[in-house]
C-alpha atoms as a PDB file:
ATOM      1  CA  UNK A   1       4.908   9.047  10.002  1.00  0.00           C
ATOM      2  CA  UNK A   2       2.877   9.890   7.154  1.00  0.00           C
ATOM      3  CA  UNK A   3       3.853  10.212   3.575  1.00  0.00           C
ATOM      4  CA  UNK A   4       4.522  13.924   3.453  1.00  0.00           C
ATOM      5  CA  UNK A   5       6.551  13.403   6.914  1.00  0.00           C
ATOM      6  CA  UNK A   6       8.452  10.303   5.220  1.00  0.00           C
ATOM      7  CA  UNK A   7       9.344  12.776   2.256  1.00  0.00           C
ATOM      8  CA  UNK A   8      10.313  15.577   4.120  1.00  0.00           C
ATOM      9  CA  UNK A   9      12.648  13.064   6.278  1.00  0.00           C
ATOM     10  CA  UNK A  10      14.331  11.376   3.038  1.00  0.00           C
ATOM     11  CA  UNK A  11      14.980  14.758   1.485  1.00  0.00           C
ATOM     12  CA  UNK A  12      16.395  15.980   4.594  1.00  0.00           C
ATOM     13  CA  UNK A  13      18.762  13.258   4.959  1.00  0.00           C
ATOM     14  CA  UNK A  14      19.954  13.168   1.281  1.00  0.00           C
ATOM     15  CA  UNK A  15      18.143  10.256   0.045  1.00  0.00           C
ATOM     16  CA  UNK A  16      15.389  12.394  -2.090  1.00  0.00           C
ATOM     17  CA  UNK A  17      17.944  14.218  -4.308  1.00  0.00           C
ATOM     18  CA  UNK A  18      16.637  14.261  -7.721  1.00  0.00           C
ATOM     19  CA  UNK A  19      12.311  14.378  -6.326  1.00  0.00           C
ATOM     20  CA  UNK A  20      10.625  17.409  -5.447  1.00  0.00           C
ATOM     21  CA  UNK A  21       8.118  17.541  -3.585  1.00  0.00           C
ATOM     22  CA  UNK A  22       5.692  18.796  -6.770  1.00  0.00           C
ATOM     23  CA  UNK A  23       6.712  15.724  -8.618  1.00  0.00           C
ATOM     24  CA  UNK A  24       6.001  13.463  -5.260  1.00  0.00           C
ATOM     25  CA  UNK A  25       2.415  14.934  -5.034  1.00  0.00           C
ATOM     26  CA  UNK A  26       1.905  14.788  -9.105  1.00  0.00           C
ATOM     27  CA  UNK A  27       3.036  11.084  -8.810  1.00  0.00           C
ATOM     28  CA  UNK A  28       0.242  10.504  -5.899  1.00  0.00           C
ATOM     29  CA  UNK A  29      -2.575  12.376  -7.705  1.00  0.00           C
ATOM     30  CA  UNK A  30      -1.502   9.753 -10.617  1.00  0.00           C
ATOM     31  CA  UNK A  31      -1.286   6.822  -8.754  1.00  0.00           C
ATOM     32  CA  UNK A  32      -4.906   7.834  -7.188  1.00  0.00           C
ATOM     33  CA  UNK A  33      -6.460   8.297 -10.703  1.00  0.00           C
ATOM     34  CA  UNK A  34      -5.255   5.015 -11.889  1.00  0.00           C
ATOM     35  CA  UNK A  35      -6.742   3.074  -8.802  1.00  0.00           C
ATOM     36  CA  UNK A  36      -9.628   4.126 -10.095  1.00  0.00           C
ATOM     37  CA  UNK A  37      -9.095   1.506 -13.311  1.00  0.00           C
ATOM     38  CA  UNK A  38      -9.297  -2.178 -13.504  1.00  0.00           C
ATOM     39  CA  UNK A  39      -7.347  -4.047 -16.379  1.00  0.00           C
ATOM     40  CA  UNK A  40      -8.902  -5.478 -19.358  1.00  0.00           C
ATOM     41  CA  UNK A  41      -8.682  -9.087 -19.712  1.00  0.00           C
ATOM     42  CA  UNK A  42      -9.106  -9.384 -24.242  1.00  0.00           C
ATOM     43  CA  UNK A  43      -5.671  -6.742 -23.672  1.00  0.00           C
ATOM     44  CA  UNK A  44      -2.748  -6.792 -22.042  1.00  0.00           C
ATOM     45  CA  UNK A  45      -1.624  -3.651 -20.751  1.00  0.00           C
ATOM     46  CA  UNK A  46      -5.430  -1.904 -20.956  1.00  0.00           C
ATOM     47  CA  UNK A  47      -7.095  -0.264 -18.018  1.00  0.00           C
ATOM     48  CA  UNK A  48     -10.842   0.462 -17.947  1.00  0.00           C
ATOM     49  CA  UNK A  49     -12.913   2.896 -15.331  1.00  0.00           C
ATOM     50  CA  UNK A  50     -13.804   0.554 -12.715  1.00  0.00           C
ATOM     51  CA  UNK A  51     -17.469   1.492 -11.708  1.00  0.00           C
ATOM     52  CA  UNK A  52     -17.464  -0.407  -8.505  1.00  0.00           C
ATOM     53  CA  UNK A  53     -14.217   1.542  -7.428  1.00  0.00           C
ATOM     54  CA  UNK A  54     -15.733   4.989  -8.287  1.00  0.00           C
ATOM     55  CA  UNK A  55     -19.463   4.232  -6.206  1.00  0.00           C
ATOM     56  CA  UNK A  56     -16.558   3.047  -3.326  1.00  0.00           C
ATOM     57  CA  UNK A  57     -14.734   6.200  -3.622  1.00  0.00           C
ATOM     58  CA  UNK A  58     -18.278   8.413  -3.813  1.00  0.00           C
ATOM     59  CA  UNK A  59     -17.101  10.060  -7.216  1.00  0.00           C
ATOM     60  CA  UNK A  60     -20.401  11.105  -9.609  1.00  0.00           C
ATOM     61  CA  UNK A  61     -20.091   9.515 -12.695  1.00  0.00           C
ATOM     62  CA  UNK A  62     -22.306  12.173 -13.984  1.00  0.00           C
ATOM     63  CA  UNK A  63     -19.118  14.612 -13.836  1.00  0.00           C
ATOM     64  CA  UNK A  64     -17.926  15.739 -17.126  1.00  0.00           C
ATOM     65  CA  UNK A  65     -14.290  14.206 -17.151  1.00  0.00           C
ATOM     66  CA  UNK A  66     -12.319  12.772 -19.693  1.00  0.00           C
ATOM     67  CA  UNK A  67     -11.094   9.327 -17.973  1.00  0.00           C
ATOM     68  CA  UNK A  68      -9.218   8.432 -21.428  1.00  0.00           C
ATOM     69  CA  UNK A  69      -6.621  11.067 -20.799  1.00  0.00           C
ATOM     70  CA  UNK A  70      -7.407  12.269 -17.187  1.00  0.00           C
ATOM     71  CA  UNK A  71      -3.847  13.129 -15.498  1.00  0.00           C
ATOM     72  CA  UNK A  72      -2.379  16.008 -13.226  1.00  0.00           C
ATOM     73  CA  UNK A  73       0.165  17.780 -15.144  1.00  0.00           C
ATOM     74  CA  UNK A  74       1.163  20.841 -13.330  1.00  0.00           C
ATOM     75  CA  UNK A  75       1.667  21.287  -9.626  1.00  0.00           C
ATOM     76  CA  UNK A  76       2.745  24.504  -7.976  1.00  0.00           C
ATOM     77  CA  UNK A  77       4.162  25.565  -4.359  1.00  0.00           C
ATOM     78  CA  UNK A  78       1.172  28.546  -3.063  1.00  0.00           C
ATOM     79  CA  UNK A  79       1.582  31.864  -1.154  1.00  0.00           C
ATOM     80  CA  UNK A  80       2.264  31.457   2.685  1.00  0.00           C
ATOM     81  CA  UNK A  81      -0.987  33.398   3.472  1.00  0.00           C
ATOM     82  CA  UNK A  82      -3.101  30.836   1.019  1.00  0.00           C
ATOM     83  CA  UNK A  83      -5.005  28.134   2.634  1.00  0.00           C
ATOM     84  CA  UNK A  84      -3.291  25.228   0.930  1.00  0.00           C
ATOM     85  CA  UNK A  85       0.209  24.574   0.758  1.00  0.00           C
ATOM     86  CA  UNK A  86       0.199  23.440  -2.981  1.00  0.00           C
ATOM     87  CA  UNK A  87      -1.907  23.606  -6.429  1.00  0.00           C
ATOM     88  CA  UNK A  88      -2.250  21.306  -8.664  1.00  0.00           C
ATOM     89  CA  UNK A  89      -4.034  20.933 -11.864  1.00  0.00           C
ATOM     90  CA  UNK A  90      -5.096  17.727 -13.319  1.00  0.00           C
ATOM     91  CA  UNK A  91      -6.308  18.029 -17.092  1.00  0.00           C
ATOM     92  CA  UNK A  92      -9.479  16.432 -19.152  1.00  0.00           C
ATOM     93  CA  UNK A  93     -11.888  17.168 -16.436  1.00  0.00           C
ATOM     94  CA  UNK A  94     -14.832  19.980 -16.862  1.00  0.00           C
ATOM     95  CA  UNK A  95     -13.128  23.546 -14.458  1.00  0.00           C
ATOM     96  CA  UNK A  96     -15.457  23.382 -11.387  1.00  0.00           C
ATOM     97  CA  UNK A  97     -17.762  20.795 -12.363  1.00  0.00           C
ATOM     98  CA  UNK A  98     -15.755  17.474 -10.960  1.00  0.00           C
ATOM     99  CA  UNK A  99     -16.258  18.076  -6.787  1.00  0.00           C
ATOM    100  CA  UNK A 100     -16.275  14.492  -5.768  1.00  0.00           C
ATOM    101  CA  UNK A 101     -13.467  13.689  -7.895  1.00  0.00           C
ATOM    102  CA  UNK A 102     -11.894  16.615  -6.473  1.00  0.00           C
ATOM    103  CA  UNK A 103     -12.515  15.807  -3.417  1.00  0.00           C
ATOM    104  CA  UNK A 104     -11.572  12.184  -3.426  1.00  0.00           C
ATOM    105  CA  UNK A 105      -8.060  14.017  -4.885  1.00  0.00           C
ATOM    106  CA  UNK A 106      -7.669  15.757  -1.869  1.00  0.00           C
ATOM    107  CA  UNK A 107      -9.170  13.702   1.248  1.00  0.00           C
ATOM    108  CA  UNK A 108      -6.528  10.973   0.553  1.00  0.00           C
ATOM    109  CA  UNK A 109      -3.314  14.225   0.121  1.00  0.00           C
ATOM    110  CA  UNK A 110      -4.629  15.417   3.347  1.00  0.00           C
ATOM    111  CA  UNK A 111      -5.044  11.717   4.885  1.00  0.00           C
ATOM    112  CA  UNK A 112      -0.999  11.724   3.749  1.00  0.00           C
ATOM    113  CA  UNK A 113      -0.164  14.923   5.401  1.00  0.00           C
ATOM    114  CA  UNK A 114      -0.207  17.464   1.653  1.00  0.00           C
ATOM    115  CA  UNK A 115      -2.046  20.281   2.128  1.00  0.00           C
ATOM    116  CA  UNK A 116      -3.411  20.294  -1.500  1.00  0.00           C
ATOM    117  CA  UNK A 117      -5.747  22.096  -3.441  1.00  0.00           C
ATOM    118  CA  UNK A 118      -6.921  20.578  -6.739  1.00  0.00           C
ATOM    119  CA  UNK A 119      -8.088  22.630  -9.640  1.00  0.00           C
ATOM    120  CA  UNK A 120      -9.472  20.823 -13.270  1.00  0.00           C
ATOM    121  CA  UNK A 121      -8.999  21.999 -16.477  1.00  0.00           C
ATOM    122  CA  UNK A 122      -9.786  20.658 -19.564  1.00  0.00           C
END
């Protein structure tokens, strides 16, 4: 069973009351941007961009993002004739500029059973 299947199960049989499932996929795209961080010894509690996680992961470095404040705010439930099942839109991260981030976004959603499509926005 993968994750979407394990939501749609739980929400099904009462147990996912209060989660949608745009706050479940906003809470993955989160957790998938803070794997990307390692924390900093000097302070407790501070992440930095791990560079040997992003050449794993096949992410440019050269793309214009904002890693300080990188997040998805906004996800949204598409048309049934769209190719994707959901949108959502993480912020601080140059409009059509970011494709392996993007990408790394929505191989693992897809590898979890969301049918995604990620947009940036600054």
């Amino acid at each position: 069973m993968n994750n979407k299947e394990q939501f749609d199960f739980y929400a099904a049989n009462g147990l996912y009351k209060a989660t949608t499932p745009e706050m479940r996929i906003q809470s993955l795209i989160n957790t998938l941007i803070e794997a990307l961080y390692i924390p900093v010894e000097e302070y407790k509690g501070l992440t930095k961009l791990d560079p040997v996680r992003i050449k794993h992961f096949e992410i440019d470095d050269r793309e214009p993002i904002n890693w300080g404040d990188l997040k998805c705010n906004e996800v949204v439930k598409l048309h049934q004739d769209s190719c994707y099942e959901w949108k959502a839109v993480v912020d601080e991260a140059a409009p059509g500029e970011c494709d392996t981030f993007v990408e790394y976004l929505e191989t693992h959603l897809r590898s979890w059973g969301w049918s995604v499509c990620v947009d940036t926005e600054w």
